[in-house]
N, C-alpha and C. Protein backbone atom coordinates (compact mmCIF):
# COMPACT_ATOMS: atom_id res chain seq x y z
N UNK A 1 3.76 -18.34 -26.49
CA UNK A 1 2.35 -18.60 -26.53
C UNK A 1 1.88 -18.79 -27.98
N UNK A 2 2.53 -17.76 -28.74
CA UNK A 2 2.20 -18.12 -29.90
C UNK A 2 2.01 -19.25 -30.41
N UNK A 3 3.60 -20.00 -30.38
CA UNK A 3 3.93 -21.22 -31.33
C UNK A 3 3.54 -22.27 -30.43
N UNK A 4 2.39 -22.22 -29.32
CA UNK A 4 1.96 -23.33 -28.72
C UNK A 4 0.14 -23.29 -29.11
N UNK A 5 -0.06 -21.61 -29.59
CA UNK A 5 -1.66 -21.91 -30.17
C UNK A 5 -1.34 -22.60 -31.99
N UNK A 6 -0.42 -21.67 -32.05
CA UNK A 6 -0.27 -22.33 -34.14
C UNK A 6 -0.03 -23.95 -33.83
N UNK A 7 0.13 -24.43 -32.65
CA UNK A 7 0.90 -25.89 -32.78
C UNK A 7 -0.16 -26.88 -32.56
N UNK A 8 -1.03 -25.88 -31.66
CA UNK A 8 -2.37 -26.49 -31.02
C UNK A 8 -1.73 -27.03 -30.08
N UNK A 9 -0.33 -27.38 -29.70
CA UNK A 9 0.00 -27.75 -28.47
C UNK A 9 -1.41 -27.13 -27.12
N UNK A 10 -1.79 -25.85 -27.50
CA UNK A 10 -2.52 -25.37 -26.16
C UNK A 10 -3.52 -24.81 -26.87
N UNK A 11 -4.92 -25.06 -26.20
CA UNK A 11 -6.47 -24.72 -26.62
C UNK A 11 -6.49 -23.22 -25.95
N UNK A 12 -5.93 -22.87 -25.57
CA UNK A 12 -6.32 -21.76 -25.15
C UNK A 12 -5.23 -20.53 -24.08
N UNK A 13 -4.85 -19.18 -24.31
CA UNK A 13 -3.52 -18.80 -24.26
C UNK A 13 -4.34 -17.13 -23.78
N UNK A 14 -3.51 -16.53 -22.39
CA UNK A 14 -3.11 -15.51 -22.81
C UNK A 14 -2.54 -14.52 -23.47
N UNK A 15 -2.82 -12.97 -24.06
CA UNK A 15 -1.98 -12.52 -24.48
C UNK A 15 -2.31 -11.39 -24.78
N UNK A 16 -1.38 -10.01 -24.92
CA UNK A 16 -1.57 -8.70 -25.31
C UNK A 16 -1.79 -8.26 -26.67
N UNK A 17 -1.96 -7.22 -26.85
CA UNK A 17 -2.03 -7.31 -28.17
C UNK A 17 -0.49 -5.99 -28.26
N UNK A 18 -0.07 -5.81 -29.28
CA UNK A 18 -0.67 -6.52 -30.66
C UNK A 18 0.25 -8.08 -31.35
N UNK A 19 0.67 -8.38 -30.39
CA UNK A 19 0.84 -10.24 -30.12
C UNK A 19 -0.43 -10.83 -30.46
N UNK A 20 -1.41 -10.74 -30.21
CA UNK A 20 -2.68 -11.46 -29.92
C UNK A 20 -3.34 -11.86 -31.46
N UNK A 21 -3.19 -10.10 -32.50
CA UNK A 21 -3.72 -9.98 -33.65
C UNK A 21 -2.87 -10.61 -34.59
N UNK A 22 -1.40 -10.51 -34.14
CA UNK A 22 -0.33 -11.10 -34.74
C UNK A 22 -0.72 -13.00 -35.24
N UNK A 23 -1.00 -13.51 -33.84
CA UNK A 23 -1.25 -14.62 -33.93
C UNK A 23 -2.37 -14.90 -34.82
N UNK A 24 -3.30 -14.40 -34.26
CA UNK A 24 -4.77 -14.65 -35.27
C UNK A 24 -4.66 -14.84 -36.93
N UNK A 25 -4.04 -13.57 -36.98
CA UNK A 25 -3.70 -13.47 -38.32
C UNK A 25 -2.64 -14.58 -38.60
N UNK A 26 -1.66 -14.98 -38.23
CA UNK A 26 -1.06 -16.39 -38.54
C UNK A 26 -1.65 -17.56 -38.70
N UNK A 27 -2.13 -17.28 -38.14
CA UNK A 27 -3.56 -18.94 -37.44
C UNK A 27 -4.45 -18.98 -38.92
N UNK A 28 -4.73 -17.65 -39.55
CA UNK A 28 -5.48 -17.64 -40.54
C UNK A 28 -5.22 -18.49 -41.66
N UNK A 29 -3.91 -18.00 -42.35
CA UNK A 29 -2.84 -18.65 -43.23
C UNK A 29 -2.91 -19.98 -42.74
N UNK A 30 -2.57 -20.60 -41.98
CA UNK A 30 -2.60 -21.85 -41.74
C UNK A 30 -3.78 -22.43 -41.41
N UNK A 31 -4.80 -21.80 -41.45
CA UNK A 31 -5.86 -22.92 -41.81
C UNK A 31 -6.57 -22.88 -40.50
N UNK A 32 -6.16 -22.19 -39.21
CA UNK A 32 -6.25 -22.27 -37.75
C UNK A 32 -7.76 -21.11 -37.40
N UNK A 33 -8.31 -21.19 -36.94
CA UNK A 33 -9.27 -20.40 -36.36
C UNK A 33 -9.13 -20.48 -35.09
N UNK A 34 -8.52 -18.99 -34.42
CA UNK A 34 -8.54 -18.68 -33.08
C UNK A 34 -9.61 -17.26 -32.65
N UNK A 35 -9.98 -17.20 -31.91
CA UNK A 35 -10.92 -16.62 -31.40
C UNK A 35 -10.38 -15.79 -30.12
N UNK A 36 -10.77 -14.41 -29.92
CA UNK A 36 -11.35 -13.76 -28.48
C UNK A 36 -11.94 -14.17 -27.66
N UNK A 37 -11.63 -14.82 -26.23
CA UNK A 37 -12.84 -15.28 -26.00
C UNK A 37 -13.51 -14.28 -24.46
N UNK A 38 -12.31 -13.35 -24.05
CA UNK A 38 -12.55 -12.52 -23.03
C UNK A 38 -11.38 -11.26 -23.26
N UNK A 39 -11.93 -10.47 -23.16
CA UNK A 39 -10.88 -9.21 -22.99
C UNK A 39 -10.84 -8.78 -21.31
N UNK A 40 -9.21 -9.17 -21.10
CA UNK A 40 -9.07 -9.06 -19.95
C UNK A 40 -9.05 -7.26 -19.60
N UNK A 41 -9.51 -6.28 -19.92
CA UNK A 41 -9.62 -5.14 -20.08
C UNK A 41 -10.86 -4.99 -19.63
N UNK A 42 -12.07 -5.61 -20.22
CA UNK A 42 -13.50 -5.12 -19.71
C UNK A 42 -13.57 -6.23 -18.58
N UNK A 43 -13.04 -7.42 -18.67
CA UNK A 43 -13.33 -8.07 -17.10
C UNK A 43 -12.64 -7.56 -16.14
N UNK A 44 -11.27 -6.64 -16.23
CA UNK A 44 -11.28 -5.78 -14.85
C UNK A 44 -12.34 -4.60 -15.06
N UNK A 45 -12.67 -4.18 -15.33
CA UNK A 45 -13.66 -3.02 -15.91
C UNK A 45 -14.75 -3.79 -15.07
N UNK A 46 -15.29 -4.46 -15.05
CA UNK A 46 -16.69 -5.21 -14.31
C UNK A 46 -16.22 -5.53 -12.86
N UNK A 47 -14.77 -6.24 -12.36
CA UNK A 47 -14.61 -6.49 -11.51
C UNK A 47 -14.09 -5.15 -10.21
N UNK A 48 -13.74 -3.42 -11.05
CA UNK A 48 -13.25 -2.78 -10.01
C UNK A 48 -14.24 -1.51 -10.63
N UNK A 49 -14.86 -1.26 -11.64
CA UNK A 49 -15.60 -0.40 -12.28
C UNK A 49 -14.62 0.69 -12.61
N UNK A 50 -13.34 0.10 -12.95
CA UNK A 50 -12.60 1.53 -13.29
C UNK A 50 -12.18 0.96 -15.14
N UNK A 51 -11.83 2.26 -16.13
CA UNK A 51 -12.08 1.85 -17.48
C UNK A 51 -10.68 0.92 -17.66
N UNK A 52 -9.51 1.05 -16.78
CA UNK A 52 -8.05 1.00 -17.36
C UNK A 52 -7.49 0.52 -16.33
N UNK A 53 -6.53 -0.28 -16.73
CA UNK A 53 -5.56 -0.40 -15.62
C UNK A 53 -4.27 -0.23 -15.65
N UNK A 54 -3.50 -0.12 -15.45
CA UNK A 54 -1.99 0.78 -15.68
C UNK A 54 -0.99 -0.61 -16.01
N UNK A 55 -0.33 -0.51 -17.38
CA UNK A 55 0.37 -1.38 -18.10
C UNK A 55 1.72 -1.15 -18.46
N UNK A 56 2.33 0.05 -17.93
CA UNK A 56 3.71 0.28 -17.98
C UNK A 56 3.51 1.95 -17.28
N UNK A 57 4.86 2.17 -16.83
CA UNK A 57 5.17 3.10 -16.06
C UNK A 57 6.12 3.54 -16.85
N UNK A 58 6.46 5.40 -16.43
CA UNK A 58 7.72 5.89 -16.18
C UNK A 58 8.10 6.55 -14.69
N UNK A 59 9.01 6.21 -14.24
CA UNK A 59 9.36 6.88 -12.78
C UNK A 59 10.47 7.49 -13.01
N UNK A 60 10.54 8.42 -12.35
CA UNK A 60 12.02 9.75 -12.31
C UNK A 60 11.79 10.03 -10.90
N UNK A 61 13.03 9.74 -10.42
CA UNK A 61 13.93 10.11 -9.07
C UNK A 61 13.44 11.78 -8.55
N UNK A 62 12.79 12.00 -7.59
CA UNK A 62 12.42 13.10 -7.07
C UNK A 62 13.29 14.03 -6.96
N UNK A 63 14.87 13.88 -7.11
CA UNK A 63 15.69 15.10 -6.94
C UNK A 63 16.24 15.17 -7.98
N UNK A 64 15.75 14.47 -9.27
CA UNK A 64 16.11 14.53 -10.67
C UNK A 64 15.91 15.97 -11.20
N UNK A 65 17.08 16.73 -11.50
CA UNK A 65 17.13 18.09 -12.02
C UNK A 65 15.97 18.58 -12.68
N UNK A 66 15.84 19.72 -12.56
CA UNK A 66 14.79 20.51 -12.97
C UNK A 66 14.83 20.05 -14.59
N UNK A 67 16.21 20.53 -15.20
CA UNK A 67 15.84 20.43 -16.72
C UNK A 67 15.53 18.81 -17.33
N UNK A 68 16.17 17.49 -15.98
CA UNK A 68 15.36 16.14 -17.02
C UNK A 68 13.87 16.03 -16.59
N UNK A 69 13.53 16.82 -15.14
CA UNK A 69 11.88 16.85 -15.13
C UNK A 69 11.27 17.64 -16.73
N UNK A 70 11.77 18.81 -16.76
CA UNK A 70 11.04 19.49 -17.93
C UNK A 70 11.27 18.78 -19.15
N UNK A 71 11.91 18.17 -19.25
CA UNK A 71 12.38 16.94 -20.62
C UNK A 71 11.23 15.95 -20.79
N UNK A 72 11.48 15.18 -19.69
CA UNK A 72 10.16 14.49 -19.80
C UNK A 72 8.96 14.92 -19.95
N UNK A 73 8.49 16.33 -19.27
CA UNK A 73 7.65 16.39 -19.07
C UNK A 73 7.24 17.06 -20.68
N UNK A 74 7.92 17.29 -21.47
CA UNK A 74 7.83 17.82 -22.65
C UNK A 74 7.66 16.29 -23.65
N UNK A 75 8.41 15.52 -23.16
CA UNK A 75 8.13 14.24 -24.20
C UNK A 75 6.66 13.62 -24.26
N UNK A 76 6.58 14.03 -22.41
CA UNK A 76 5.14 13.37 -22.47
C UNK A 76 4.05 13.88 -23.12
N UNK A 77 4.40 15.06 -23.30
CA UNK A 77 2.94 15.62 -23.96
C UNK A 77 3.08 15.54 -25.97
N UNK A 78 4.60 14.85 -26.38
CA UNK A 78 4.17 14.83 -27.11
C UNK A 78 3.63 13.07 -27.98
N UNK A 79 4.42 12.67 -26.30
CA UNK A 79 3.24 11.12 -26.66
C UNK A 79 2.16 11.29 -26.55
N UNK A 80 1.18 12.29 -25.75
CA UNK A 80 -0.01 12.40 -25.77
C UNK A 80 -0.40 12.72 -26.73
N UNK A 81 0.04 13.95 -27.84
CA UNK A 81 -0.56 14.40 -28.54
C UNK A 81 0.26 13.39 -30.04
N UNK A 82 1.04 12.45 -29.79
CA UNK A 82 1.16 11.78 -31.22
C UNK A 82 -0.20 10.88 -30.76
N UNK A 83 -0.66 10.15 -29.41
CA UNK A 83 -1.79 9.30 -29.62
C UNK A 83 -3.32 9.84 -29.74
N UNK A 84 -2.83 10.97 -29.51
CA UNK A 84 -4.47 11.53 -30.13
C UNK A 84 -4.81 11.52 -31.27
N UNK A 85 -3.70 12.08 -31.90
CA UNK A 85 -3.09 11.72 -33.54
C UNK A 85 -3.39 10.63 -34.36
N UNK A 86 -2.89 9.42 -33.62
CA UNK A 86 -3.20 8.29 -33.63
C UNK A 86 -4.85 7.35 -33.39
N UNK A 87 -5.40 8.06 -32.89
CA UNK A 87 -6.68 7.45 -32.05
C UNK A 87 -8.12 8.40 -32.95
N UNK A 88 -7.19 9.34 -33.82
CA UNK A 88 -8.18 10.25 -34.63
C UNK A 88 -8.23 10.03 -36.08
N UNK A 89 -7.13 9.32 -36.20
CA UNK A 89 -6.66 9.11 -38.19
C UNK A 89 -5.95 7.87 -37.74
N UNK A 90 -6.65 6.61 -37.45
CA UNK A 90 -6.13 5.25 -37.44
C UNK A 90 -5.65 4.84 -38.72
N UNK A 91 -5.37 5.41 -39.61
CA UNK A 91 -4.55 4.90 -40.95
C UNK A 91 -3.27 5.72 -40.86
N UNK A 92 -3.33 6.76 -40.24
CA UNK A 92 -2.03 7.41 -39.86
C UNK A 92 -1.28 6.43 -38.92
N UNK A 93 -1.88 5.12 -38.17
CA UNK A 93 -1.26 4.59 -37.63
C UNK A 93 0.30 3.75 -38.21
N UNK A 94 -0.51 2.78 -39.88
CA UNK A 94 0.89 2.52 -40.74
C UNK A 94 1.12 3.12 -41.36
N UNK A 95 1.14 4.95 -41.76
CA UNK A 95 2.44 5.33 -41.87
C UNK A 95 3.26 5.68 -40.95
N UNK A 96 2.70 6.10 -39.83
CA UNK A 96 3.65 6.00 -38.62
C UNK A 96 5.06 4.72 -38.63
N UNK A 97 3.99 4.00 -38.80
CA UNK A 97 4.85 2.39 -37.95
C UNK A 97 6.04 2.09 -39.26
N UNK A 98 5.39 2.56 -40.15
CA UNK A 98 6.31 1.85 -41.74
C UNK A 98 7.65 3.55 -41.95
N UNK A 99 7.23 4.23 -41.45
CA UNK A 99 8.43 5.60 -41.19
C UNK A 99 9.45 4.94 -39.82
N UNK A 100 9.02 4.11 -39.08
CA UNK A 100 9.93 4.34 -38.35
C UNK A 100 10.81 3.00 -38.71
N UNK A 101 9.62 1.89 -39.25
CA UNK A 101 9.87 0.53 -39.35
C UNK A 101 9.56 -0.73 -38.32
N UNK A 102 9.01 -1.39 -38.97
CA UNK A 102 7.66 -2.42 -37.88
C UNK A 102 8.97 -2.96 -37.25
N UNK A 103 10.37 -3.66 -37.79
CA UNK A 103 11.03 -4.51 -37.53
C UNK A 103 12.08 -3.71 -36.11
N UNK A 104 12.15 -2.72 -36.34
CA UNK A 104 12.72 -1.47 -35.30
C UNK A 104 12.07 -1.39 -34.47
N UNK A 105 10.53 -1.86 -34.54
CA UNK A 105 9.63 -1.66 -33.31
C UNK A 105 9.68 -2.36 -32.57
N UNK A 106 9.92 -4.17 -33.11
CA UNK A 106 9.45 -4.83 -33.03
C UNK A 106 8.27 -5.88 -32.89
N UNK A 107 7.75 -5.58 -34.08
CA UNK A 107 6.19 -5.46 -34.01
C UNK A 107 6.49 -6.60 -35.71
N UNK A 108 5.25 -7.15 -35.89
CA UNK A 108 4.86 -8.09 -36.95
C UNK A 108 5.15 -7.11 -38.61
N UNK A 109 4.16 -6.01 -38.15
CA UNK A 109 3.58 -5.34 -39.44
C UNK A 109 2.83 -3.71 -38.76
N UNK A 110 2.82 -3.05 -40.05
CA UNK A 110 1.90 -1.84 -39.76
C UNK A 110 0.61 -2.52 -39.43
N UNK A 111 0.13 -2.94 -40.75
CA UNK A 111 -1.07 -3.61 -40.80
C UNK A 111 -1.91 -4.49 -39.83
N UNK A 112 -0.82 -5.21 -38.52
CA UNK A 112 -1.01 -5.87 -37.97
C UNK A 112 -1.40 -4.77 -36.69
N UNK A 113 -0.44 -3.21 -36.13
CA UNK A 113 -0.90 -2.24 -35.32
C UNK A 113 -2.18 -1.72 -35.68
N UNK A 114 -2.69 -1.72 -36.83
CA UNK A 114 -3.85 -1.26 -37.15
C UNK A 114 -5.20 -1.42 -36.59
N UNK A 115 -4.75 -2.85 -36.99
CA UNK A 115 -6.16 -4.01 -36.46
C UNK A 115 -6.20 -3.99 -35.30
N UNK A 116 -4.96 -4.08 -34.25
CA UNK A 116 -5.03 -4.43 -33.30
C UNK A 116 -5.29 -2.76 -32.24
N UNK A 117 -5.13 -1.55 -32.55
CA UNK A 117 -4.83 -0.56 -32.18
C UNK A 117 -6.03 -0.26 -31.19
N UNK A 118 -7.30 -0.92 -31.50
CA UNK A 118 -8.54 0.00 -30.69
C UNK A 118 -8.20 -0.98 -29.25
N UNK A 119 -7.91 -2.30 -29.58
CA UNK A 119 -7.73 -3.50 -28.42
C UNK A 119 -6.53 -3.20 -27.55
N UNK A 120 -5.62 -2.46 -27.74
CA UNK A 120 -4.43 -2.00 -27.09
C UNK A 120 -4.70 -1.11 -26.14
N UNK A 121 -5.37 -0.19 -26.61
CA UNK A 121 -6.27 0.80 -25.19
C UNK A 121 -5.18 1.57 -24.10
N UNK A 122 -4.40 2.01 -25.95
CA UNK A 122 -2.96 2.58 -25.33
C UNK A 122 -3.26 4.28 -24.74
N UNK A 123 -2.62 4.47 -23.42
CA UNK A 123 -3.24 6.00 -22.89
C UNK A 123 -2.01 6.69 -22.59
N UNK A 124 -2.02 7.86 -22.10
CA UNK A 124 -0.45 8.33 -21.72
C UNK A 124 -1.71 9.05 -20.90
N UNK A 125 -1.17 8.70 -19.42
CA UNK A 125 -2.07 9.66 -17.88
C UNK A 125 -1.01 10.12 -17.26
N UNK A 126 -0.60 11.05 -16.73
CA UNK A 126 0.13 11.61 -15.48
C UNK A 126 -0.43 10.09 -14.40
N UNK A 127 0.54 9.81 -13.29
CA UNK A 127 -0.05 9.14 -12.06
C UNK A 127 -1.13 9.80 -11.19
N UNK A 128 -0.85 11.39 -11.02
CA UNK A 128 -1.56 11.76 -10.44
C UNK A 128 -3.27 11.66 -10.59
N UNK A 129 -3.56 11.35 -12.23
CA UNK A 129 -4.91 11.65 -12.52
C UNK A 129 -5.56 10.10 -12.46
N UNK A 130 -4.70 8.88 -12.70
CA UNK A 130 -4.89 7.83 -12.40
C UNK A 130 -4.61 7.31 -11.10
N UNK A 131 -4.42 7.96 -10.23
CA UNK A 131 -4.64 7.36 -8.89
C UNK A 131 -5.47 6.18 -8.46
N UNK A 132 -6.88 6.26 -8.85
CA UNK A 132 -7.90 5.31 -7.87
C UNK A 132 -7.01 3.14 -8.93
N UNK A 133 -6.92 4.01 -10.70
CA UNK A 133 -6.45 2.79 -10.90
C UNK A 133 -5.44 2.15 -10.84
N UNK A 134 -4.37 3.37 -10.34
CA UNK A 134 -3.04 2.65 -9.66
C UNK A 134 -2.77 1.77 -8.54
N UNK A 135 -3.81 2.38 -7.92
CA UNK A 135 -4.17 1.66 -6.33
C UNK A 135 -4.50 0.75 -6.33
N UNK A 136 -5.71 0.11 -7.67
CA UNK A 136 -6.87 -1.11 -7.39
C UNK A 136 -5.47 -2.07 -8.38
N UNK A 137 -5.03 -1.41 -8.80
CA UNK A 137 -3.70 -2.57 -9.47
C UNK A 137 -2.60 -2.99 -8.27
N UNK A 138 -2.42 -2.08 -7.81
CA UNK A 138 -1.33 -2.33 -6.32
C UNK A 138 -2.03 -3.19 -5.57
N UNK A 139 -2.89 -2.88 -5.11
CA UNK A 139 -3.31 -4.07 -4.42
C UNK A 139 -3.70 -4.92 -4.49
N UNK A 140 -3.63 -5.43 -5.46
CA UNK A 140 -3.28 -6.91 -5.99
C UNK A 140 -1.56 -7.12 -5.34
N UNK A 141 -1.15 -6.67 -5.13
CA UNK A 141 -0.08 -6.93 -4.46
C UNK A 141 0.60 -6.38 -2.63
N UNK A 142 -0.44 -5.93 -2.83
CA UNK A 142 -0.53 -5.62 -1.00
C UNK A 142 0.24 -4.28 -1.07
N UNK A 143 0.35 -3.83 -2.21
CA UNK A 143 0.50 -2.00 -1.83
C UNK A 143 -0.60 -1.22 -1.34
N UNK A 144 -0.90 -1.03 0.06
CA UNK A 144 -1.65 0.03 0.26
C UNK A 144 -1.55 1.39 0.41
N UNK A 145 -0.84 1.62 -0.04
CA UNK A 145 -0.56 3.56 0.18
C UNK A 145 0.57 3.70 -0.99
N UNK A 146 -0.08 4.04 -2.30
CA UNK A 146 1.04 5.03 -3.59
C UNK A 146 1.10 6.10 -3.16
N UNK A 147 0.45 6.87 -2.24
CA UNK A 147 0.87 8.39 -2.46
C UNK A 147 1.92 8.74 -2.70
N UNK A 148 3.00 8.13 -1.70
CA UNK A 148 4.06 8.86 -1.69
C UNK A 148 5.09 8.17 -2.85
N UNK A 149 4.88 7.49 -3.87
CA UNK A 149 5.51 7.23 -5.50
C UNK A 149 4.68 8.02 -6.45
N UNK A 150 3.62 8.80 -5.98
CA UNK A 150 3.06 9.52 -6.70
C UNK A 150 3.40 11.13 -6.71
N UNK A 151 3.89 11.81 -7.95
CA UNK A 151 4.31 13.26 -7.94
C UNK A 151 2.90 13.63 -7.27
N UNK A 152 2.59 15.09 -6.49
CA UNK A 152 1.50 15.88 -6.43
C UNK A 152 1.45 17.24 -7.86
């Protein structure tokens, strides 16, 4: 998508971020002015009134041993608490990214997670607490009943 907005091959492109800021910022250098013209984030937000919609998963096998449940369940909290981290000292974001290395991430730049970080609307939820927006995403595909892929 990129190298079809820098080409102008295409007026107009989906895309995530931080792809999206990546581009912009390319487009700049070259002379290109690209624009936002909808955040597909607040137009589901208007269309189901829920804030989020679920953009990647982790699933673990229900008879998965006690100690890789408690593993995860220990990692997860400390993705939660590196993005609070993150979402509280947004300049802590590039030293984060430049300690681990943008190119390891695969990502453009620190500088480029920065900009793009509030538009990413990155969350770490248990399924259980996101339920109503797991559902209004499933069914877009004719899942009517997560309960039972959902831990209680």
């Amino acid at each position: 998508m990129q190298l079809q907005l820098l080409t102008k091959a295409m007026d107009i492109g989906l895309m995530a971020e931080p792809a999206l800021s990546a581009t912009i910022a390319k487009a700049k250098t070259q002379g290109i002015t690209l624009s936002i013209v909808a955040d597909v984030q607040e137009s589901w937000k208007t269309a189901t009134g829920l804030d989020n919609y679920p953009q990647a998963g982790l699933f673990i096998k229900k008879d998965a041993t006690k100690e890789v449940k408690n593993s995860v369940k220990a990692r997860f909290i400390e993705i939660q608490e590196f993005l609070a981290s993150m979402n509280s000292n947004p300049d802590s974001i590039v030293s984060s990214v430049e300690e681990v290395g943008a190119q390891r991430l695969g990502i453009a730049s620190a500088a480029i997670i920065k900009t793009a970080w509030d538009r990413m609307n990155v969350e770490a939820v248990l399924a259980k607490d996101a339920k109503d927006e797991i559902q209004a995403f499933m069914d877009l595909f004719g899942m009517s009943d997560i309960s039972e892929y959902i831990d209680k």
